[in-house]
C-alpha atoms as a PDB file:
ATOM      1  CA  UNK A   1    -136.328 -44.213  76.150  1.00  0.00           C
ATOM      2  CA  UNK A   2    -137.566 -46.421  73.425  1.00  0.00           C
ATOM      3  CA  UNK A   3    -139.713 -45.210  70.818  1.00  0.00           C
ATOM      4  CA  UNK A   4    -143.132 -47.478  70.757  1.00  0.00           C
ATOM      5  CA  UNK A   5    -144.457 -47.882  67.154  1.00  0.00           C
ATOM      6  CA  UNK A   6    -148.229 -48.058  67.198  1.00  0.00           C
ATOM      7  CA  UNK A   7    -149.018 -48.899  63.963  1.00  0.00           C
ATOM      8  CA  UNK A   8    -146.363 -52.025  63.547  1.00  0.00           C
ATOM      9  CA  UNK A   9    -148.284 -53.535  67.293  1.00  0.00           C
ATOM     10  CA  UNK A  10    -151.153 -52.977  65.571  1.00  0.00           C
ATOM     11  CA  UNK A  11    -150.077 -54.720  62.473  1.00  0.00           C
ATOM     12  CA  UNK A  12    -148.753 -57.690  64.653  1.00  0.00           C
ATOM     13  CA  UNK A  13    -151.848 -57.848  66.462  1.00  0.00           C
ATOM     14  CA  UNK A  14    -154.180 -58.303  64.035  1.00  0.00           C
ATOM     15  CA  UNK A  15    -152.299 -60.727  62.639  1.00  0.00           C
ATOM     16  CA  UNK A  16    -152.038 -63.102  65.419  1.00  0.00           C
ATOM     17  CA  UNK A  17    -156.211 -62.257  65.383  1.00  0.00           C
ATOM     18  CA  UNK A  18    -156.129 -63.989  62.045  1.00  0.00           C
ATOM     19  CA  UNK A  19    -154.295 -66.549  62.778  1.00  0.00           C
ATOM     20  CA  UNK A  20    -156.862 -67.754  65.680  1.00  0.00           C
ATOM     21  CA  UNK A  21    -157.419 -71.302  65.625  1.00  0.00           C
ATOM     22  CA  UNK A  22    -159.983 -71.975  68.510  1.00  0.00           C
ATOM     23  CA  UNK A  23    -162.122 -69.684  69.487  1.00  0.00           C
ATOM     24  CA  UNK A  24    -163.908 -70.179  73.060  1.00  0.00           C
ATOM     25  CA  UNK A  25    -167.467 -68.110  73.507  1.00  0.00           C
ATOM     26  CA  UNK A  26    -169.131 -71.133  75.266  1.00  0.00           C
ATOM     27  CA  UNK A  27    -171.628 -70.050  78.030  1.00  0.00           C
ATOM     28  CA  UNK A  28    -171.284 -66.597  77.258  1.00  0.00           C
ATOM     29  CA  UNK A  29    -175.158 -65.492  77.505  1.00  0.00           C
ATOM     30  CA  UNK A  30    -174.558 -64.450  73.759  1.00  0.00           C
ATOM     31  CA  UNK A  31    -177.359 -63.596  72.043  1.00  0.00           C
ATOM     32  CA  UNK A  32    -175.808 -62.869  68.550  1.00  0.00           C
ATOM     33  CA  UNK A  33    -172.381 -64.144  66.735  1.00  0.00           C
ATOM     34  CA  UNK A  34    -170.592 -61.392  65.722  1.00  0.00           C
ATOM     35  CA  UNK A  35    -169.738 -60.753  62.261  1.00  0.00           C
ATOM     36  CA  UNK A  36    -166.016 -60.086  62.721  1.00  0.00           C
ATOM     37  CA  UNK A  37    -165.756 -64.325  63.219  1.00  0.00           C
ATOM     38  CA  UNK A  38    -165.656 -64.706  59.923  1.00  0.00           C
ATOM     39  CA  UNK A  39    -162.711 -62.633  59.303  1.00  0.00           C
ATOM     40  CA  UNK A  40    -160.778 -65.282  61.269  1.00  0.00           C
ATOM     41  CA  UNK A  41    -160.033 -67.054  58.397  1.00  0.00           C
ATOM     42  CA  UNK A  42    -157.990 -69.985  60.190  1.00  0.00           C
ATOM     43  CA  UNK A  43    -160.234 -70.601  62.170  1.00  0.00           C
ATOM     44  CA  UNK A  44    -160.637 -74.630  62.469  1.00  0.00           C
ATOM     45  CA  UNK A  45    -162.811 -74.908  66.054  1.00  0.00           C
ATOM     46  CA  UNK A  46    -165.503 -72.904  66.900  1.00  0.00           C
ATOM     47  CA  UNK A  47    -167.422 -72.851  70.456  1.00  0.00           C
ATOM     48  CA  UNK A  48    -170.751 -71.139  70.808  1.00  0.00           C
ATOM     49  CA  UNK A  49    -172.417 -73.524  73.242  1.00  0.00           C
ATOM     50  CA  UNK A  50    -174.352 -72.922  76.049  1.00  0.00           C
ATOM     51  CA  UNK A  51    -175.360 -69.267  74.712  1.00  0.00           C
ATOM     52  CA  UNK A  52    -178.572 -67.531  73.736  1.00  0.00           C
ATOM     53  CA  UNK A  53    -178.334 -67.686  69.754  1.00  0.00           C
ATOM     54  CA  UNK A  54    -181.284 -68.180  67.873  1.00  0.00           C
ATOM     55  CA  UNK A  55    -179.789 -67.162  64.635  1.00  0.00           C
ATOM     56  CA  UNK A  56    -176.186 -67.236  63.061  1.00  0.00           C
ATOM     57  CA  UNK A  57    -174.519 -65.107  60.665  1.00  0.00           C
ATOM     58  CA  UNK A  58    -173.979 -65.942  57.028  1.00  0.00           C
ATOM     59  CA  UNK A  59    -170.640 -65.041  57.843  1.00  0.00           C
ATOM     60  CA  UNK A  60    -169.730 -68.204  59.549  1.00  0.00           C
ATOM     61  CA  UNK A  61    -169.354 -69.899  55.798  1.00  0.00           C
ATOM     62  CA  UNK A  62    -166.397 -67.703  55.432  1.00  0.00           C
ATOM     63  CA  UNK A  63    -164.771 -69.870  57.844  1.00  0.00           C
ATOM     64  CA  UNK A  64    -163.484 -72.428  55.500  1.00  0.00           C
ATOM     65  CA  UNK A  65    -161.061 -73.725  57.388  1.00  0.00           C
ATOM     66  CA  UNK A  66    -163.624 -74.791  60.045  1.00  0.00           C
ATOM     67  CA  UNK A  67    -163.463 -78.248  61.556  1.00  0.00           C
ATOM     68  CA  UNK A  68    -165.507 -78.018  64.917  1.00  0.00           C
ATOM     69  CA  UNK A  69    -168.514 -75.751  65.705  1.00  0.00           C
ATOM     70  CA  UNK A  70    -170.229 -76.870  68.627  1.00  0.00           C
ATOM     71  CA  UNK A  71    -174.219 -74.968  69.060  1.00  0.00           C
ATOM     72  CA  UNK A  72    -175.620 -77.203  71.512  1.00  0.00           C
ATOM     73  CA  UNK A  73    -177.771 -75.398  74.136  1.00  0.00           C
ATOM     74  CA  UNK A  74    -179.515 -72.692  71.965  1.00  0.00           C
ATOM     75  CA  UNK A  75    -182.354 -71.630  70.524  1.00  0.00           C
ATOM     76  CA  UNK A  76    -181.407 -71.610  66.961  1.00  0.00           C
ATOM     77  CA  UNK A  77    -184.213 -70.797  64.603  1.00  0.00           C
ATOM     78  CA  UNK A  78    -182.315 -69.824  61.149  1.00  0.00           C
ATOM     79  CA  UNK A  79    -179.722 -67.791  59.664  1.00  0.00           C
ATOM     80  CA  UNK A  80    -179.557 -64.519  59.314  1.00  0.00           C
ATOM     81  CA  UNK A  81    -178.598 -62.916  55.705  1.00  0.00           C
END
C-alpha cells in the first residue's frame, strides 16, 4: 500500500492556488471579498459581479498582475482599510 504524503499534497496544492489565473465568484450573493484574494498573486481576471459587495478589500491592490475585475451589479460604497 502506498504511503500518502500530506504535507508534499499540501505543498502542491497551494501552489496551483497561487498560480490561479481567473477567478469566478460572479452571482455568488457575496457580501464581502475575502482577504485571501490577494494572496493569489497571478491573478490576471477577477469576477465579482452580480454579488452583494458594498465595499472591497485593500487587499485587491496586491493583485498586480490583475487585468480584468468586473463589479457590475453591486452596491459598492468604498474600500475598506
Amino acid at each position: 500500500m502506498p504511503i500518502y504524503d500530506n504535507n508534499r499534497a499540501l505543498k502542491i496544492a497551494e501552489e496551483q492556488i497561487e498560480a490561479t489565473r481567473k477567478l469566478y465568484l460572479a452571482g455568488l450573493g457575496l457580501t464581502e471579498v475575502p482577504v485571501s484574494v490577494g494572496q493569489l498573486t497571478q491573478l490576471k481576471d477577477l469576477y465579482l459581479a452580480g454579488n452583494q459587495l458594498t465595499v472591497l478589500p485593500d487587499a485587491l491592490a496586491q493583485l498586480i498582475q490583475l487585468q480584468t475585475l468586473s463589479l457590475s451589479g453591486n452596491q459598492l460604497t468604498g474600500w475598506l482599510a
